[in-house]
N, C-alpha and C. Protein backbone atom coordinates (compact mmCIF):
# COMPACT_ATOMS: atom_id res chain seq x y z
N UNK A 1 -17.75 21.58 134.69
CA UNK A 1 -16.85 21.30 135.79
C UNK A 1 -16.40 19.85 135.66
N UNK A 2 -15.07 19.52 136.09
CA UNK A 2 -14.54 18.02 135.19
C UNK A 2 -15.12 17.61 137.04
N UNK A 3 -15.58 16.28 136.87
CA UNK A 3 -16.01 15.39 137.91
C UNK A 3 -14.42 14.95 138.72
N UNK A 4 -14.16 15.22 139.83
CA UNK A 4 -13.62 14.64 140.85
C UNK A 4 -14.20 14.10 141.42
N UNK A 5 -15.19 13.66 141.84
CA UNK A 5 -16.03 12.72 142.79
C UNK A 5 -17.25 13.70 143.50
N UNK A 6 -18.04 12.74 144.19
CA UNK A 6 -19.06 14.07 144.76
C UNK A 6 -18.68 14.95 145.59
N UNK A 7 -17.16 14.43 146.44
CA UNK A 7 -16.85 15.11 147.78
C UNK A 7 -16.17 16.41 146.94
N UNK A 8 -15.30 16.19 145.99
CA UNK A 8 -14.69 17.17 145.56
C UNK A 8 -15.05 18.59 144.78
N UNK A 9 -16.43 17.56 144.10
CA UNK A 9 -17.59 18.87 143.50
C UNK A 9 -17.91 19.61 144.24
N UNK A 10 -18.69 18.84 145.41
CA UNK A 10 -19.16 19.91 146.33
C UNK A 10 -18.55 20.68 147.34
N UNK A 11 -17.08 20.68 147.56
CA UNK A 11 -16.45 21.08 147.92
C UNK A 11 -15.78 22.49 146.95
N UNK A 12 -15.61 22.08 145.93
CA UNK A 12 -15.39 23.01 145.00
C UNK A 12 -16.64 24.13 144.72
N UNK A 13 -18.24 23.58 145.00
CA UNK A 13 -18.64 24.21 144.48
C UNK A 13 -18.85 25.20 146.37
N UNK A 14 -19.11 24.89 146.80
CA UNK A 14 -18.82 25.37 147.99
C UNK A 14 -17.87 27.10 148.53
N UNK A 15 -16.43 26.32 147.50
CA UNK A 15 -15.68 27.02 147.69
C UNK A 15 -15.45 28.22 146.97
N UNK A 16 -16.23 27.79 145.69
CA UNK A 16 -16.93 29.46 144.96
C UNK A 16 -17.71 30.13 144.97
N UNK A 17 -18.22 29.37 145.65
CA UNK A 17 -19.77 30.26 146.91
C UNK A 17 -19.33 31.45 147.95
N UNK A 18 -18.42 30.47 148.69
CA UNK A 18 -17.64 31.37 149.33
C UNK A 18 -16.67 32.27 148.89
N UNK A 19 -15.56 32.37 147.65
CA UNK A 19 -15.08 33.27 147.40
C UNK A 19 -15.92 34.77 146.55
N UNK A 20 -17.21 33.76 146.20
CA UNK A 20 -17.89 35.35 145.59
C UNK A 20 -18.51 36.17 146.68
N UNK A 21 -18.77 35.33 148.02
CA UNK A 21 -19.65 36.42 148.75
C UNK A 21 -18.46 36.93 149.52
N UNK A 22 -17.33 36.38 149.38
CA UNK A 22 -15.85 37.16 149.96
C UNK A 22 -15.95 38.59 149.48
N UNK A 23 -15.83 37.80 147.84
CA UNK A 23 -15.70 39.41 146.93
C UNK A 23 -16.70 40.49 146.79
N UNK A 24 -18.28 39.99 146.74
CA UNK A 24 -18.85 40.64 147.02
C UNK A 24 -19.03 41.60 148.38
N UNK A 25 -18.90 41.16 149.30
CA UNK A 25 -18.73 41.99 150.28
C UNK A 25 -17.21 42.46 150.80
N UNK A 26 -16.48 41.82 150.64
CA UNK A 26 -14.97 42.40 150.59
C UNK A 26 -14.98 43.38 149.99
N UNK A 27 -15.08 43.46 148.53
CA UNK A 27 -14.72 44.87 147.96
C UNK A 27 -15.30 45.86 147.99
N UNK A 28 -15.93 46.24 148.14
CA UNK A 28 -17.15 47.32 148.65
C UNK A 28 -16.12 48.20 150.05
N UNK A 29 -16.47 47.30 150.93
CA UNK A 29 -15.48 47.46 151.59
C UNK A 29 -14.00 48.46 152.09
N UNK A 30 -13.45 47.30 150.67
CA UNK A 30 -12.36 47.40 150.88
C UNK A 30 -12.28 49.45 150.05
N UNK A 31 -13.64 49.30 149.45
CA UNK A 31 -13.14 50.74 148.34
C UNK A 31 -13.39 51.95 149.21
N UNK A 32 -14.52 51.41 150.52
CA UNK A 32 -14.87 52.42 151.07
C UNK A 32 -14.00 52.93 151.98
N UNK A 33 -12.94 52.18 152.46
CA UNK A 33 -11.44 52.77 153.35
C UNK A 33 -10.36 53.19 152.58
N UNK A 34 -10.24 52.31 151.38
CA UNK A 34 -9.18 52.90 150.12
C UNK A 34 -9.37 54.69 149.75
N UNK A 35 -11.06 54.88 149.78
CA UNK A 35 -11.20 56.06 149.41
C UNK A 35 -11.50 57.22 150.59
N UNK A 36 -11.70 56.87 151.77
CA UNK A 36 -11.26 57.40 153.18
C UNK A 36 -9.78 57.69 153.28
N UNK A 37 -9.01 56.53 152.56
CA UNK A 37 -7.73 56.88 152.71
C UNK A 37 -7.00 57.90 151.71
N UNK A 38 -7.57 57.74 150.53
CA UNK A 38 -7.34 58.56 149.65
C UNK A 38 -7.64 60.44 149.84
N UNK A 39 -8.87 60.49 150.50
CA UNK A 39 -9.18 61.50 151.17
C UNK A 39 -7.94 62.48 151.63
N UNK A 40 -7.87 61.78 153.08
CA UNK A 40 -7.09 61.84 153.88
C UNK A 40 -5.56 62.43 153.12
N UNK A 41 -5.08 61.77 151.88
CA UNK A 41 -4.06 62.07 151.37
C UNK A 41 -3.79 62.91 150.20
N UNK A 42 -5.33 63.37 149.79
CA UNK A 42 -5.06 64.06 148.69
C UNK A 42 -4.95 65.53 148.40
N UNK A 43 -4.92 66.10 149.64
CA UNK A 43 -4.53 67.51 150.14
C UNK A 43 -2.76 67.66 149.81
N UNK A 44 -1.90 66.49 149.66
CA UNK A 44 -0.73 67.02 149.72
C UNK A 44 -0.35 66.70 148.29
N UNK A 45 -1.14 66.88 147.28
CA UNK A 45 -0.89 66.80 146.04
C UNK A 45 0.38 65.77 145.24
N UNK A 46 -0.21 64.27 145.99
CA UNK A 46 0.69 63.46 145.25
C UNK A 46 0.23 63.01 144.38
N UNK A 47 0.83 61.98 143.62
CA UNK A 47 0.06 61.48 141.98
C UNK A 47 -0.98 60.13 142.61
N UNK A 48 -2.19 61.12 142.37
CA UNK A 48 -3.60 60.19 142.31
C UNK A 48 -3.83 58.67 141.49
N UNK A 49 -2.86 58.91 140.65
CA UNK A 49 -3.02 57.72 139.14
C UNK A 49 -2.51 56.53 139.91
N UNK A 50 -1.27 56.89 140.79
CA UNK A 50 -0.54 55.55 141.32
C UNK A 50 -1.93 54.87 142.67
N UNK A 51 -2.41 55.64 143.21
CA UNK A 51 -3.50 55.36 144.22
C UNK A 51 -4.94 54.70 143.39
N UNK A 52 -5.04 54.71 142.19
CA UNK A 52 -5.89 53.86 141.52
C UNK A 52 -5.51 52.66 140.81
N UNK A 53 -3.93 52.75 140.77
CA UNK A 53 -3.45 51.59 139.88
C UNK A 53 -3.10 50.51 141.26
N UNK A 54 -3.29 50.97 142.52
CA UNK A 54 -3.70 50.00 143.38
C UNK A 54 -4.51 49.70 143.82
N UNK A 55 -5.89 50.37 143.67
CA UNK A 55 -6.82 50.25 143.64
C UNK A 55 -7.60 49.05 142.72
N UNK A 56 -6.92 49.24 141.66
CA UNK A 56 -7.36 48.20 140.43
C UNK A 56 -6.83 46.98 140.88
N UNK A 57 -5.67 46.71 141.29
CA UNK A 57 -4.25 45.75 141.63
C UNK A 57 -4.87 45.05 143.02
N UNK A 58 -5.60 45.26 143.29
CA UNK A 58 -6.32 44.91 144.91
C UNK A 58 -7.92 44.12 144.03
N UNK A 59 -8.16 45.11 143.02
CA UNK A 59 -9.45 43.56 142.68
C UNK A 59 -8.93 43.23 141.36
N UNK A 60 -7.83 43.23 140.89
CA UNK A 60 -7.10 41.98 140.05
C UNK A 60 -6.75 41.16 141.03
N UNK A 61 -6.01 41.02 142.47
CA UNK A 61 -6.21 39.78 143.35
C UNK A 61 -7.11 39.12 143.35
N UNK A 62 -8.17 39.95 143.66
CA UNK A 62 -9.15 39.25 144.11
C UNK A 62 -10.12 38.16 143.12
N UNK A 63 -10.10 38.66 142.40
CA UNK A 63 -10.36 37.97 140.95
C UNK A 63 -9.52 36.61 140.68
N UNK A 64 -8.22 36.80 140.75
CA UNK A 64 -7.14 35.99 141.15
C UNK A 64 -7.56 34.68 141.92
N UNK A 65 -8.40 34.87 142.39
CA UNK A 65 -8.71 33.56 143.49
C UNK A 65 -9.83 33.03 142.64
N UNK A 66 -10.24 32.81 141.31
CA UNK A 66 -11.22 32.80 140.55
C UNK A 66 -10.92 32.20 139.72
N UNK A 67 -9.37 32.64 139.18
CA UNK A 67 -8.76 32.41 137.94
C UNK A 67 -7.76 33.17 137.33
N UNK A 68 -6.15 32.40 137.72
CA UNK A 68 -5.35 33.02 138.03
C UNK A 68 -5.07 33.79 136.62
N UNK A 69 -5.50 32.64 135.90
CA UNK A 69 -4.88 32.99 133.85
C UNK A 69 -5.80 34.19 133.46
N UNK A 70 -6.92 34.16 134.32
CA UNK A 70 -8.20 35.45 133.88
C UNK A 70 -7.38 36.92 134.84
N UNK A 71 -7.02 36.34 135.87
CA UNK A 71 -6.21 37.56 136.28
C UNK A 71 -5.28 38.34 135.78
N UNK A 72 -4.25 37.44 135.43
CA UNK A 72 -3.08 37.82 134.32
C UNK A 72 -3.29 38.69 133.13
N UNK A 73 -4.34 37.76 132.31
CA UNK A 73 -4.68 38.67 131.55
C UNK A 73 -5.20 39.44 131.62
N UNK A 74 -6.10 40.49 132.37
CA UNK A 74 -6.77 41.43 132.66
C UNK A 74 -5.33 42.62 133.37
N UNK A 75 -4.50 41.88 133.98
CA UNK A 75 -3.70 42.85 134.59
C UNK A 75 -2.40 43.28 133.31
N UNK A 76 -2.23 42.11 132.16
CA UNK A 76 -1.62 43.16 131.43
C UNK A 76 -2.30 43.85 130.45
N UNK A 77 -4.14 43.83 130.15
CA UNK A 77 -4.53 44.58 129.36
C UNK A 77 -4.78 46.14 130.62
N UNK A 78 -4.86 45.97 132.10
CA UNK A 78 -4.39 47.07 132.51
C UNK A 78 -3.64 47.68 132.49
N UNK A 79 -2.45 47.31 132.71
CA UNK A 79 -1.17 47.67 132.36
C UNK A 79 -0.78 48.55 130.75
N UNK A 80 -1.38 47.89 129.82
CA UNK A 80 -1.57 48.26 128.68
C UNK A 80 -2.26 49.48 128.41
N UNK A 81 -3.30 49.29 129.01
CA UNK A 81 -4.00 50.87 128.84
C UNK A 81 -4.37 52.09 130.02
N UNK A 82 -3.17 51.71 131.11
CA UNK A 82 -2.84 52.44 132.08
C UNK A 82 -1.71 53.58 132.29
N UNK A 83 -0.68 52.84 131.66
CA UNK A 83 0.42 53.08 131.64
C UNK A 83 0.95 54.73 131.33
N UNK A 84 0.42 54.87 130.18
CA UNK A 84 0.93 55.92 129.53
C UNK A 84 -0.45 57.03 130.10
N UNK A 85 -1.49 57.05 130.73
CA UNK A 85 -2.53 57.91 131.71
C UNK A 85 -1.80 58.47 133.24
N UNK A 86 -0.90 57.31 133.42
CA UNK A 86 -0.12 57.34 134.36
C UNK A 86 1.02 58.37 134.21
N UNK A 87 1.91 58.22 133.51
CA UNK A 87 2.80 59.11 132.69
C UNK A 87 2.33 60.27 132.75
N UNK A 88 1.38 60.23 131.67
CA UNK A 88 0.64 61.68 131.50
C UNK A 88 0.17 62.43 132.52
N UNK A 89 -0.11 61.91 133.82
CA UNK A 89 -0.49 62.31 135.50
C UNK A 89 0.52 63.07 135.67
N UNK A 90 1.91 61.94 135.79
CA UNK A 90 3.36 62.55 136.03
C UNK A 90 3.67 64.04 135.51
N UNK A 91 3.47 63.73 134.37
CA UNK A 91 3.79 65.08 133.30
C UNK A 91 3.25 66.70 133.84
N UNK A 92 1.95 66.06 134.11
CA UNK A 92 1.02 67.16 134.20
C UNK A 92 1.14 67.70 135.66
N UNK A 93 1.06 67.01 136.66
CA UNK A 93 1.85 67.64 137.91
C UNK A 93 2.86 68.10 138.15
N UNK A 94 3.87 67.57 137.56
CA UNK A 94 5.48 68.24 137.58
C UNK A 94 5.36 69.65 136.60
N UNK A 95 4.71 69.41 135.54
CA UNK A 95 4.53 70.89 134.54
C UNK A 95 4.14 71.66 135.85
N UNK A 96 2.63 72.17 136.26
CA UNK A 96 2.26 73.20 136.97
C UNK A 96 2.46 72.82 138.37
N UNK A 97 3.21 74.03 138.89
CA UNK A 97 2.94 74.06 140.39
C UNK A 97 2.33 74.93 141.00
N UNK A 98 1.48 74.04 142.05
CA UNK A 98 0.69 75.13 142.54
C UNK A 98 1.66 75.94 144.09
N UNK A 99 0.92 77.24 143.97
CA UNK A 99 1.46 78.01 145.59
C UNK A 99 1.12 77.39 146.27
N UNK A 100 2.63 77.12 147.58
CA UNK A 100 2.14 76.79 148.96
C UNK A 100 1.33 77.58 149.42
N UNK A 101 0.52 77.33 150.71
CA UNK A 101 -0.06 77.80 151.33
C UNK A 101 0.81 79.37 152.14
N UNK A 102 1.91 79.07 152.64
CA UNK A 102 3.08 80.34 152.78
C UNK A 102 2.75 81.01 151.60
N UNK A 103 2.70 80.88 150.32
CA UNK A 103 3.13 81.95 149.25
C UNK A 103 1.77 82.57 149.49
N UNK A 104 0.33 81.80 149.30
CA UNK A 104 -0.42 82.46 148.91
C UNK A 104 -0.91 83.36 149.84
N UNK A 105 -0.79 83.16 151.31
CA UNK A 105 -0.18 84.51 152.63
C UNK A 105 0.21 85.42 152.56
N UNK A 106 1.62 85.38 151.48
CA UNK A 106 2.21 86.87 151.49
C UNK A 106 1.42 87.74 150.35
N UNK A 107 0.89 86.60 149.51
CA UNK A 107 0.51 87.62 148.00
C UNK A 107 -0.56 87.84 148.58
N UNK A 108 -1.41 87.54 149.52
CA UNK A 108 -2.95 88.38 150.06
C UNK A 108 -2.18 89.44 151.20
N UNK A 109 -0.94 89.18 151.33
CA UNK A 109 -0.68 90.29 152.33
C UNK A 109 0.15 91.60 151.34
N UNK A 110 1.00 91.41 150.76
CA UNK A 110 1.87 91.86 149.65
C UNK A 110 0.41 93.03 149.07
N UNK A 111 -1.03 92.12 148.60
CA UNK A 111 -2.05 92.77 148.40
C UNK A 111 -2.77 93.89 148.85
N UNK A 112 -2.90 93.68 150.12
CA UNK A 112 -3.38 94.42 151.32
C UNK A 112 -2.12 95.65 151.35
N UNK A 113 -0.78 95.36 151.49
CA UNK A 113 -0.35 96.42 151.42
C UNK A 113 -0.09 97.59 151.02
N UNK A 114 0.05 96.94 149.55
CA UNK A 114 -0.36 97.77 148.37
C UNK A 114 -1.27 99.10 147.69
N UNK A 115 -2.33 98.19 148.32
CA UNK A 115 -3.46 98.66 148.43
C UNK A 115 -3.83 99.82 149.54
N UNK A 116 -3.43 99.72 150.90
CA UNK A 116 -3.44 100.85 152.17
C UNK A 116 -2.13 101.89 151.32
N UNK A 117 -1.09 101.46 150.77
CA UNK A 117 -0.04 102.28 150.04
C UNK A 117 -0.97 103.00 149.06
N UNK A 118 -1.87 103.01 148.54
CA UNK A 118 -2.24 103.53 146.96
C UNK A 118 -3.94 104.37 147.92
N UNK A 119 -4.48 103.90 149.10
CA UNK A 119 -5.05 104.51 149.90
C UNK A 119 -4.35 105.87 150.44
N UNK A 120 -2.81 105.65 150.78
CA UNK A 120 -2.74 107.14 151.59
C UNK A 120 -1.96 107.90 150.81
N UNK A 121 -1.42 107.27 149.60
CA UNK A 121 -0.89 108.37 148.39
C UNK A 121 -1.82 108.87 147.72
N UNK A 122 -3.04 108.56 147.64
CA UNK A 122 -4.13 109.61 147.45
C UNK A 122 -4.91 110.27 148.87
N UNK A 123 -4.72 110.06 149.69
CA UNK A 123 -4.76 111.46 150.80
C UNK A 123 -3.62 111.97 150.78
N UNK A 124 -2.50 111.96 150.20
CA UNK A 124 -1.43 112.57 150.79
C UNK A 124 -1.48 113.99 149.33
N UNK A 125 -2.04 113.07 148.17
CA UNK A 125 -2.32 114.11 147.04
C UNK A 125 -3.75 115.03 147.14
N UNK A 126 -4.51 114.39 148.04
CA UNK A 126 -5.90 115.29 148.16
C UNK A 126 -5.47 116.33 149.12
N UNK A 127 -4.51 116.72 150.00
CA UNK A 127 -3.81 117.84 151.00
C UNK A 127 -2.95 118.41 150.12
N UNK A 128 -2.37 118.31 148.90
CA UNK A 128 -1.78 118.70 148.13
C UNK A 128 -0.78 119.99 148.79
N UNK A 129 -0.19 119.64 149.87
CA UNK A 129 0.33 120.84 150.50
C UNK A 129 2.27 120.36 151.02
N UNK A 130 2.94 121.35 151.18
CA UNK A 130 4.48 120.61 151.60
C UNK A 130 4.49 120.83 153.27
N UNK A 131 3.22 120.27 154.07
CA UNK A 131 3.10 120.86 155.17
C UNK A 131 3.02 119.33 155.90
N UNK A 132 3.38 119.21 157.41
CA UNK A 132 3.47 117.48 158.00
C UNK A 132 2.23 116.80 157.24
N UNK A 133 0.77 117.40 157.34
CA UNK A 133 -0.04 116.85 156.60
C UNK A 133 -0.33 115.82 155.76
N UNK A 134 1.03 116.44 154.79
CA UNK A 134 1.66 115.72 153.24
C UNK A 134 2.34 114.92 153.41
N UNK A 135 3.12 115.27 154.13
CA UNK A 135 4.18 114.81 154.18
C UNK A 135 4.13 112.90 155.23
N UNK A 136 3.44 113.11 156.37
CA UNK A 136 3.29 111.51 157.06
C UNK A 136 2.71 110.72 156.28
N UNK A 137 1.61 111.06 155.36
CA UNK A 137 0.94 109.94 154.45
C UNK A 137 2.04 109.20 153.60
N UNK A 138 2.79 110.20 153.36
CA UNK A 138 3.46 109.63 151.81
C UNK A 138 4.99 108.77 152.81
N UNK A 139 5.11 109.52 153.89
CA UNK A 139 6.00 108.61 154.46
C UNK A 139 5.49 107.07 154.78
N UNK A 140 4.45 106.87 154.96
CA UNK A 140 3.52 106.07 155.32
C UNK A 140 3.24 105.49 154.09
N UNK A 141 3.24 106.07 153.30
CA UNK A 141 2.73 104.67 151.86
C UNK A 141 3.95 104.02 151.23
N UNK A 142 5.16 105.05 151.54
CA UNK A 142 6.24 104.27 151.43
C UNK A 142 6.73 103.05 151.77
N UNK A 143 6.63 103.63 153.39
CA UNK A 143 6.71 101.90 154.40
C UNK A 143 5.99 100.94 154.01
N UNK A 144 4.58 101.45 153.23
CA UNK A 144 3.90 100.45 153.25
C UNK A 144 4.19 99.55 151.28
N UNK A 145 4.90 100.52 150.54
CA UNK A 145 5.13 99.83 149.50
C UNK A 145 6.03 99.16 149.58
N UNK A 146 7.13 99.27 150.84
CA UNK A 146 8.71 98.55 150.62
C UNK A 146 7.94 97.41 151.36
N UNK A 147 7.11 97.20 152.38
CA UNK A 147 6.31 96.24 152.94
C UNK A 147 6.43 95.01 151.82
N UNK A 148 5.43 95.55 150.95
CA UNK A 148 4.83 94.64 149.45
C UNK A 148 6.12 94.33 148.95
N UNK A 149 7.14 94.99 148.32
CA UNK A 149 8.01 94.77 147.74
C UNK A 149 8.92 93.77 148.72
N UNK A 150 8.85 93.31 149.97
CA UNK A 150 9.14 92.77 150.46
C UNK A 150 8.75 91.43 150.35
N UNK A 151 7.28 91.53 150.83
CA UNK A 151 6.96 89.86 150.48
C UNK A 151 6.59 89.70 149.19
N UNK A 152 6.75 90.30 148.42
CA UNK A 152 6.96 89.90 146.99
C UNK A 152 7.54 88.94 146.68
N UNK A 153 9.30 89.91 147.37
CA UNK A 153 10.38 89.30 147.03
C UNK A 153 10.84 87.90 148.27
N UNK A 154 9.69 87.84 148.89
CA UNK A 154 9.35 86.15 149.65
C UNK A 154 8.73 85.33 148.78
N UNK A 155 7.84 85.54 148.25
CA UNK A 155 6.47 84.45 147.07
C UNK A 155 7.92 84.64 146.28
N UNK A 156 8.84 84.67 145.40
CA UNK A 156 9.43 84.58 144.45
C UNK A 156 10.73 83.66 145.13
N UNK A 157 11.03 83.91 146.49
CA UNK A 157 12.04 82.85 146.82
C UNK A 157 11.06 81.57 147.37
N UNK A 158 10.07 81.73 147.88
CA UNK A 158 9.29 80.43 147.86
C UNK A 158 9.17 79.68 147.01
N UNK A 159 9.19 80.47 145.50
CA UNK A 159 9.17 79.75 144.25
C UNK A 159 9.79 79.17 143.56
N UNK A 160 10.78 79.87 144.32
CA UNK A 160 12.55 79.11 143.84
C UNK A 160 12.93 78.08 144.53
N UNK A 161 12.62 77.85 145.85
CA UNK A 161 12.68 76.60 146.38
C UNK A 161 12.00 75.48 146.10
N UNK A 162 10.32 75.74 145.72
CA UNK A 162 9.47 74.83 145.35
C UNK A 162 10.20 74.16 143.80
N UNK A 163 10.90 74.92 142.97
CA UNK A 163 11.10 74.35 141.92
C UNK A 163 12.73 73.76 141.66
């Protein structure tokens, strides 16, 4: 440490006393609401990568108060080997999309329908007869296949909007 006088040493040294127990207890902290907040936001499937590259960018500050040239450089060897993880985040979310919550409704309902449809076209074939008997089931599995074919053809315009 270059000598400024005693007032200035100990003032200096003082003052890095205090910025480490800043940082030490600051960041802790600060990660445990960053990641409360992150919580909170990661149900609506935005890009996670940008929420850590501020994460990082919050104790490159802080560091910053330490040594601004040690900061710098640390933030473009982040930058450096961030960058293109970041990208690749981008890539990979825009490639797959997942079903809204609407789509995946109709395809468990679309399901269900289907299914009571393929239930009463086999009672309607176990009566095997051209008598009302026969005849309400199969009217009935009908309704219930144009049902499906219905919200089918909802999950497929949901899909067209999402994209």
């Amino acid at each position: 440490m270059t000598n400024y006088g005693s007032f200035l040493n100990e003032f200096a040294a003082n003052l890095i006393l205090a910025l480490a127990v800043f940082a030490v207890m600051g960041l802790p902290t600060f990660g445990f609401f960053y990641n409360r907040f992150i919580d909170k936001r990661s149900d609506r499937n935005e890009h996670t990568s940008l929420y850590v590259a501020g994460g990082v960018m919050v104790t490159l500050l802080v560091g910053g108060l330490f040594s601004w040239k040690a900061m710098l450089l640390y933030a473009v060897l982040f930058f450096l080997s961030g960058f293109l993880m970041i990208a690749g985040e981008f890539e990979r979310t825009t490639r797959r999309k997942r079903y809204p919550y609407a789509a995946t409704g109709r395809i468990n309902d679309a399901y269900d329908n289907t299914k009571e449809a393929l239930r009463l076209v086999a009672l309607a074939m176990k009566n095997n007869g051209r008598n009302v008997e026969t005849a309400l089931p199969l009217a009935a599995a009908t309704t219930e296949i144009n049902k499906a074919l219905i919200l089918l053809n909802e999950v497929k315009n949901i899909q067209l909007l999402e994209e």
